[in-house]
Protein backbone atom coordinates (compact mmCIF):
# COMPACT_ATOMS: atom_id res chain seq x y z
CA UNK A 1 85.60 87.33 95.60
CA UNK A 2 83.85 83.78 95.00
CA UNK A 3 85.87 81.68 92.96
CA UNK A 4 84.73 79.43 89.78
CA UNK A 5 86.24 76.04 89.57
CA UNK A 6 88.08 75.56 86.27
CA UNK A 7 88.30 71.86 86.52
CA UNK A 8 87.28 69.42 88.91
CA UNK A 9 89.52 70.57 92.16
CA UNK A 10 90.73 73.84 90.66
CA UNK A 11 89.29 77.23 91.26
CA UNK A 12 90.48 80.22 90.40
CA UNK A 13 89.36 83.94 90.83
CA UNK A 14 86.41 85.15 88.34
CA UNK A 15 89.21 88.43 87.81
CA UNK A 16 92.60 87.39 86.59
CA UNK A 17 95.43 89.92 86.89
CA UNK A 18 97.39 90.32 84.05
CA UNK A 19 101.00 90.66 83.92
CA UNK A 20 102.19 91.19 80.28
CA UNK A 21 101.74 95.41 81.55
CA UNK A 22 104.46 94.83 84.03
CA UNK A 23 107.07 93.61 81.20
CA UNK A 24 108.99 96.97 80.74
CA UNK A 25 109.61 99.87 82.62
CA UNK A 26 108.80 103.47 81.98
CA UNK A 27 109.81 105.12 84.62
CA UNK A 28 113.55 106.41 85.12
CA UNK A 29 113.93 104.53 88.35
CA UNK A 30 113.08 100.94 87.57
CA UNK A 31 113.75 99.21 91.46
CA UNK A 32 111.17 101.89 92.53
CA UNK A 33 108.65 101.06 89.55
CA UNK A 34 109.35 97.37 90.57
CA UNK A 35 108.81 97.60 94.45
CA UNK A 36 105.54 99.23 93.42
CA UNK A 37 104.58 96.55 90.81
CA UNK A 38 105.35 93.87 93.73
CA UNK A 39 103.57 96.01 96.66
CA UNK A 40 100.39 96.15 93.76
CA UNK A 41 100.22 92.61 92.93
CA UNK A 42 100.49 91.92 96.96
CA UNK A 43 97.38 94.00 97.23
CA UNK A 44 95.66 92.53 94.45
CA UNK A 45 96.22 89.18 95.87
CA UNK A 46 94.36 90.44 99.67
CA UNK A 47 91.84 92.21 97.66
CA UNK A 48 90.90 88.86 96.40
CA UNK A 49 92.49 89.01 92.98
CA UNK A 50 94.46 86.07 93.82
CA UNK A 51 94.60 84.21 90.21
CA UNK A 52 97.90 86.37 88.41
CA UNK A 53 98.33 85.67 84.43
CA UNK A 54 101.95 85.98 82.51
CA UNK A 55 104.42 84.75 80.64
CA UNK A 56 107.63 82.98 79.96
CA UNK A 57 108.91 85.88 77.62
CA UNK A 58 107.10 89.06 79.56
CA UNK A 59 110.91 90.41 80.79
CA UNK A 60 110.89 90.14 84.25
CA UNK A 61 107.93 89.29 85.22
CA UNK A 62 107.93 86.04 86.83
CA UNK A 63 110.74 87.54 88.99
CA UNK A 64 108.48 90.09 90.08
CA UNK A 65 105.72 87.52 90.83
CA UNK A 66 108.50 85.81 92.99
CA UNK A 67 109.13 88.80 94.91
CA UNK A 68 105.56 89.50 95.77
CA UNK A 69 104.94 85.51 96.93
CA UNK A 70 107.78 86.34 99.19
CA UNK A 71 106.27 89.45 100.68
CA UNK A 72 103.14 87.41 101.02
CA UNK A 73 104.88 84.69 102.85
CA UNK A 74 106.41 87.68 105.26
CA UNK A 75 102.68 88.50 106.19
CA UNK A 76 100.81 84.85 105.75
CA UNK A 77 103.55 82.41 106.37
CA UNK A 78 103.57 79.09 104.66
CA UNK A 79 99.75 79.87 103.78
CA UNK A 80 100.67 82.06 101.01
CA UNK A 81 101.51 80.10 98.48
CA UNK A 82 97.83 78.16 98.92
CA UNK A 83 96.27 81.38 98.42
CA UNK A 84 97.40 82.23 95.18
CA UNK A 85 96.75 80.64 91.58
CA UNK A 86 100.04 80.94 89.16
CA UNK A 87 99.54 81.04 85.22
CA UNK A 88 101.98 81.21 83.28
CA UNK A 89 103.04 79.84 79.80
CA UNK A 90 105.16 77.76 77.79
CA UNK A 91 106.04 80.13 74.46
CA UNK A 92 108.73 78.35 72.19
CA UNK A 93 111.21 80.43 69.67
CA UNK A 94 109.15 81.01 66.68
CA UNK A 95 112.47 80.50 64.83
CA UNK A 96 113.37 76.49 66.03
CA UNK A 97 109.44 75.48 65.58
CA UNK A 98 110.56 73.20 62.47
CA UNK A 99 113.64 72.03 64.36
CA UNK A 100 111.41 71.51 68.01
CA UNK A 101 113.45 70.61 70.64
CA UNK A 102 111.36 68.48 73.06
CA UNK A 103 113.43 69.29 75.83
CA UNK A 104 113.06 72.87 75.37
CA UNK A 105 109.92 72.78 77.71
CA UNK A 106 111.03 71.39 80.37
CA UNK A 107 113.94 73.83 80.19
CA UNK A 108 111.47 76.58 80.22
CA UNK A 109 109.10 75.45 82.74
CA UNK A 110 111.91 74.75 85.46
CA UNK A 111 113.48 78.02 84.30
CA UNK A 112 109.58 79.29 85.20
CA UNK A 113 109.64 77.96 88.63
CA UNK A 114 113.42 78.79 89.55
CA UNK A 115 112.13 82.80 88.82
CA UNK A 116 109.04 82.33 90.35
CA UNK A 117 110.63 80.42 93.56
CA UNK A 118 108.32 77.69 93.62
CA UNK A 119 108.10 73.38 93.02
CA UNK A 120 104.79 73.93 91.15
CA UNK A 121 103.20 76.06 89.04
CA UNK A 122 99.20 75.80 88.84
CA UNK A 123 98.87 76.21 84.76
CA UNK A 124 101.44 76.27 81.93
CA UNK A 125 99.63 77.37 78.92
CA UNK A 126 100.81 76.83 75.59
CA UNK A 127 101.27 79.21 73.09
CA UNK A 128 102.33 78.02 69.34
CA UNK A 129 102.75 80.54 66.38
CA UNK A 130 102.70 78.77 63.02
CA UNK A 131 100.29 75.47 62.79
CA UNK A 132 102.47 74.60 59.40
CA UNK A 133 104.68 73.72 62.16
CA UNK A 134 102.50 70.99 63.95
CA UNK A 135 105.05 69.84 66.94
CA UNK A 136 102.42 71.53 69.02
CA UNK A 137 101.16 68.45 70.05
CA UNK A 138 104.98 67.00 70.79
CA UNK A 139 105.13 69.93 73.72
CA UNK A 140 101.68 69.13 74.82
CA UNK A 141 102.91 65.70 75.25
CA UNK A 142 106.43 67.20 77.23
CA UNK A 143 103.77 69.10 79.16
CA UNK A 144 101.85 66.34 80.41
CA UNK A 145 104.90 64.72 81.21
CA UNK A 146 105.67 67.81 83.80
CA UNK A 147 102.26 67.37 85.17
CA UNK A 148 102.75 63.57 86.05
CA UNK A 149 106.00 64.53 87.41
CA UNK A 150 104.40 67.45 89.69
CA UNK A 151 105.95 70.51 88.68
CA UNK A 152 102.41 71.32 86.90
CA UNK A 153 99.14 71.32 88.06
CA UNK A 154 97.03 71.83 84.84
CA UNK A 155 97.49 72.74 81.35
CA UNK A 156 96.20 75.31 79.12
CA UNK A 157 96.65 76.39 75.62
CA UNK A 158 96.14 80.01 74.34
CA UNK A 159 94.91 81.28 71.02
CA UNK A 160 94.53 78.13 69.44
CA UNK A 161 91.56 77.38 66.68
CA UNK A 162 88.68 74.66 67.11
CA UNK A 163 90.28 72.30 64.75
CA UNK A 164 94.01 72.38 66.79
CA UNK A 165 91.92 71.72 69.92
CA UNK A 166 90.39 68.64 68.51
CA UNK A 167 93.78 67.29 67.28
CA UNK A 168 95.10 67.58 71.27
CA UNK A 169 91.53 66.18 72.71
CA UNK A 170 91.99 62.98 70.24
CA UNK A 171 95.42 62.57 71.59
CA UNK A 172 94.78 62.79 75.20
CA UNK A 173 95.94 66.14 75.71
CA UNK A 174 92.83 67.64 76.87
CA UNK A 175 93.53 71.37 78.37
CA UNK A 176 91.98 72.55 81.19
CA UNK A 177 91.56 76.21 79.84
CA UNK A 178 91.95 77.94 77.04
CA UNK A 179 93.00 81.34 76.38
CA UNK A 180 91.26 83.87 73.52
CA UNK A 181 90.55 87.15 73.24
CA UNK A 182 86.68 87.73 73.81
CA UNK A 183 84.78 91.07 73.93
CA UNK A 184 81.53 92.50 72.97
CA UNK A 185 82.98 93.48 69.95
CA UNK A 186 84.98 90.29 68.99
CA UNK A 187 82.84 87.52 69.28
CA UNK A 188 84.19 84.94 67.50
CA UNK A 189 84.50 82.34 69.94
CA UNK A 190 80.33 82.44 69.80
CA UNK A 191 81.43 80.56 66.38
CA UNK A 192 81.86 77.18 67.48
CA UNK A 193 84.85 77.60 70.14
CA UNK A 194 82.19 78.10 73.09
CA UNK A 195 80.35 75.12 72.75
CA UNK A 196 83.59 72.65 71.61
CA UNK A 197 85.41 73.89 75.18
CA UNK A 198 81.57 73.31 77.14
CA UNK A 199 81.01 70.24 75.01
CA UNK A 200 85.01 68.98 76.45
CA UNK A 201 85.32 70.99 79.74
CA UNK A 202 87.84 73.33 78.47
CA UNK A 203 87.29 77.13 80.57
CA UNK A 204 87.92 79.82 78.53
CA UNK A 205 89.79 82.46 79.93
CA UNK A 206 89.52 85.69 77.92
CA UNK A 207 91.68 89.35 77.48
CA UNK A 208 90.78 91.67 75.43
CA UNK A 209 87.77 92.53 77.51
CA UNK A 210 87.73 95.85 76.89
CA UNK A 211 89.40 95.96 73.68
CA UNK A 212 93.17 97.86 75.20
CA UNK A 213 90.59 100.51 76.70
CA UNK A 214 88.13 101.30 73.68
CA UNK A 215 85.26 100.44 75.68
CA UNK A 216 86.02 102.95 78.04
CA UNK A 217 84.24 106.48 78.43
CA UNK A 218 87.93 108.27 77.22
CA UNK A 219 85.98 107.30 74.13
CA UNK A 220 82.80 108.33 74.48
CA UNK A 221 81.39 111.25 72.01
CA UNK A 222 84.65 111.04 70.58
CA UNK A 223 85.88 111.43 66.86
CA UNK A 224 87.91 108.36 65.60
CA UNK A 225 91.93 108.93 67.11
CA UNK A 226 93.81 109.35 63.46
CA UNK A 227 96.66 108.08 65.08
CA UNK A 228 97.36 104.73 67.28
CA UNK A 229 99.09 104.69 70.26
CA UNK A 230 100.35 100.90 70.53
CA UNK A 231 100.36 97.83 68.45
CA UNK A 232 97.27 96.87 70.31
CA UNK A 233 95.25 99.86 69.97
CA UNK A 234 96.11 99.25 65.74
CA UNK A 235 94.67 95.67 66.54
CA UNK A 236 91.18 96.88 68.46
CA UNK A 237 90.64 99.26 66.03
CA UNK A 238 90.45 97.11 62.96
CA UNK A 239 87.83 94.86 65.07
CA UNK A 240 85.64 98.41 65.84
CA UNK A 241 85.96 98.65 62.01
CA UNK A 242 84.78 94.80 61.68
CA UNK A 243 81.82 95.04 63.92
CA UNK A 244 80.72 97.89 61.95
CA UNK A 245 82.56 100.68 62.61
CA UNK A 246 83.10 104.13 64.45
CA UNK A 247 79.73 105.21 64.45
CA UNK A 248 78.37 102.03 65.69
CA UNK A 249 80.75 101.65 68.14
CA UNK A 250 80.18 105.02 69.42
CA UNK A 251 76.05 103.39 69.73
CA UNK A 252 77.22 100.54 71.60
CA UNK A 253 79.45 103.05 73.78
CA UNK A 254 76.36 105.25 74.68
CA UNK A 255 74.42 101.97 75.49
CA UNK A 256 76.92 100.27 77.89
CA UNK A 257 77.51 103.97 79.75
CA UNK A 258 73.87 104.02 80.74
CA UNK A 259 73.84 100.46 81.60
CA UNK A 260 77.26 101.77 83.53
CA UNK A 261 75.66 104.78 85.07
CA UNK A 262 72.32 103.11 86.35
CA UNK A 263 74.99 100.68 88.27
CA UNK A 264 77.23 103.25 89.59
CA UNK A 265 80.18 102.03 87.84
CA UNK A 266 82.19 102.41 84.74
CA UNK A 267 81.72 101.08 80.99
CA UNK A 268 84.97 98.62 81.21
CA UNK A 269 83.50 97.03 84.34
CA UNK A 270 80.02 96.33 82.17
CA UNK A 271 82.27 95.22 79.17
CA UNK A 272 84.11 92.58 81.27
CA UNK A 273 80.79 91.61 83.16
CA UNK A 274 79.51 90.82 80.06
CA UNK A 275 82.05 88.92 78.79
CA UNK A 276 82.62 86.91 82.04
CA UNK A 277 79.04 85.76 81.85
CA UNK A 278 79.00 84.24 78.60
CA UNK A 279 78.44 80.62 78.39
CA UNK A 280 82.22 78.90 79.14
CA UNK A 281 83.52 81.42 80.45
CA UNK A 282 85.19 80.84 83.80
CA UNK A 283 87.24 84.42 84.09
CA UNK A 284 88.52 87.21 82.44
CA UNK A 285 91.96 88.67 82.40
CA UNK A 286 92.42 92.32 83.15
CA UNK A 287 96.08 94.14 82.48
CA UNK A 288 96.07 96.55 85.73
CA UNK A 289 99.37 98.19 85.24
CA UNK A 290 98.58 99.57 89.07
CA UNK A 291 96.15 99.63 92.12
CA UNK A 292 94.22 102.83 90.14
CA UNK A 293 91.37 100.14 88.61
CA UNK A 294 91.33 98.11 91.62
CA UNK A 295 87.94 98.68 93.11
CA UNK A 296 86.66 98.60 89.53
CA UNK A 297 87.93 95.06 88.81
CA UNK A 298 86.61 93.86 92.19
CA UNK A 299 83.18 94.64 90.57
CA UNK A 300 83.45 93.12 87.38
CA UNK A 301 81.88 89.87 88.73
């Protein structure tokens, strides 16, 4: 897989793994369900999938990250660490974001690379829940601090609006990518957030891709599910309802399976090519619980 360079120096893989999928167990037996989840991610990485997304607060995941670097390093040596792109994020208690600690970042970010088991992590991305609550740009600043000291390479932000952006660029807290959910049905970032991150060399990165499996054929010809099955299958279908609704969705559907069938592949691959060629773009992030979507992913760019 032929990587994009985020920044000047940095490349990452065009197909980012997700790990927020890995967060909780379902199965009875969780070491087995994690031995698989590490054995997956290891065959991700040699598949060429080598850029891996999470989080701070996705339980156990980091850990599991950290186990699969060090099955790498059984079968690549010292190498393995240069092959693979970490991502992971700085997400302070909603509840203390009057009160912000400043510290509290570099708490988390060392707590990061103690689970993971390494000295640097390639992006911390921030994530901040209330702007009321503007310290945002005080843990930018405690990021940027980590990055002169060398336990961070770049940093990102995620979900943030075109105005908050502007705030950290006038500071001098410029992110190197940028985080939103983008699909062909939610195309808000066409609404100014495209050109500001071209305009300042911020990448986007973008989930959501195929809207928690909407734009997949399960849907196809189908009548609209009465009931949900997950808090993010309520949130994709109020956007099918904003871009016009089930009928027209079930349009686009029939559209992007011929595109799918005349290239021999599946309608979630052509939703995520799509996305991953808008303009800013640099990758998209796809939550592979397993190895099941593998060769699928591999052909999204």
């Amino acid at each position: 897989m032929i990587k994009r360079e985020l920044v000047p120096g940095y490349k990452i893989a065009p197909v980012i793994k997700g790990g927020w999928q890995l967060s909780s167990g379902h199965s009875l037996d969780r070491k087995i369900e994690d031995e698989q989840a590490v054995a997956d991610t290891v065959a991700f990485i040699e598949a060429g999938i080598t850029t891996l997304d999470f989080g701070d607060i996705y339980t156990g995941v980091e850990e599991l990250i950290g186990k699969a670097l060090v099955e790498l390093s059984k079968k690549s040596g010292a190498s393995a660490r240069d092959q693979i792109q970490l991502h992971t994020k700085y997400v302070p208690n909603e509840k203390f974001l009057s009160n912000f600690d400043r510290t509290d970042v570099a708490t988390i970010v060392n707590r990061s690379l103690s689970r993971l088991g390494v000295d640097q992590v390639d992006i911390v991305q921030l994530h901040w829940w209330k702007y009321e609550d503007r310290h945002y740009l005080a843990a930018m600043e405690e990021l940027f601090k980590l990055k002169t000291a060398g336990k961070i390479k770049h940093i990102g932000v995620t979900n943030f609006d075109v105005d908050r952006l502007k705030e950290m660029v006038a500071a001098g807290f410029t992110p190197a990518s940028h985080q939103i959910q983008y699909s062909i049905l939610d195309r808000r970032a066409e609404e100014g957030m495209a050109q500001f991150c071209i305009e300042n060399g911020i990448g986007i990165l973008c989930y959501g891709t195929v809207a928690g499996g909407f734009l997949s054929e399960k849907f196809l010809n189908q009548p609209e599910p009465k009931a949900v099955e997950t808090r993010s299958n309520v949130k994709y279908q109020l956007i099918i309802d904003e871009f016009g609704g089930w009928d027209l969705f079930q349009n686009l559907l029939s559209t992007l399976n011929e595109i799918a069938i005349s290239h021999k592949t599946d309608i979630g691959t052509i939703a995520s090519a799509w996305v991953l060629n808008r303009p800013a773009v640099k990758a998209v992030i796809v939550g592979a619980r397993n190895i099941s979507h593998m060769d699928s992913n591999l052909k999204i760019p």
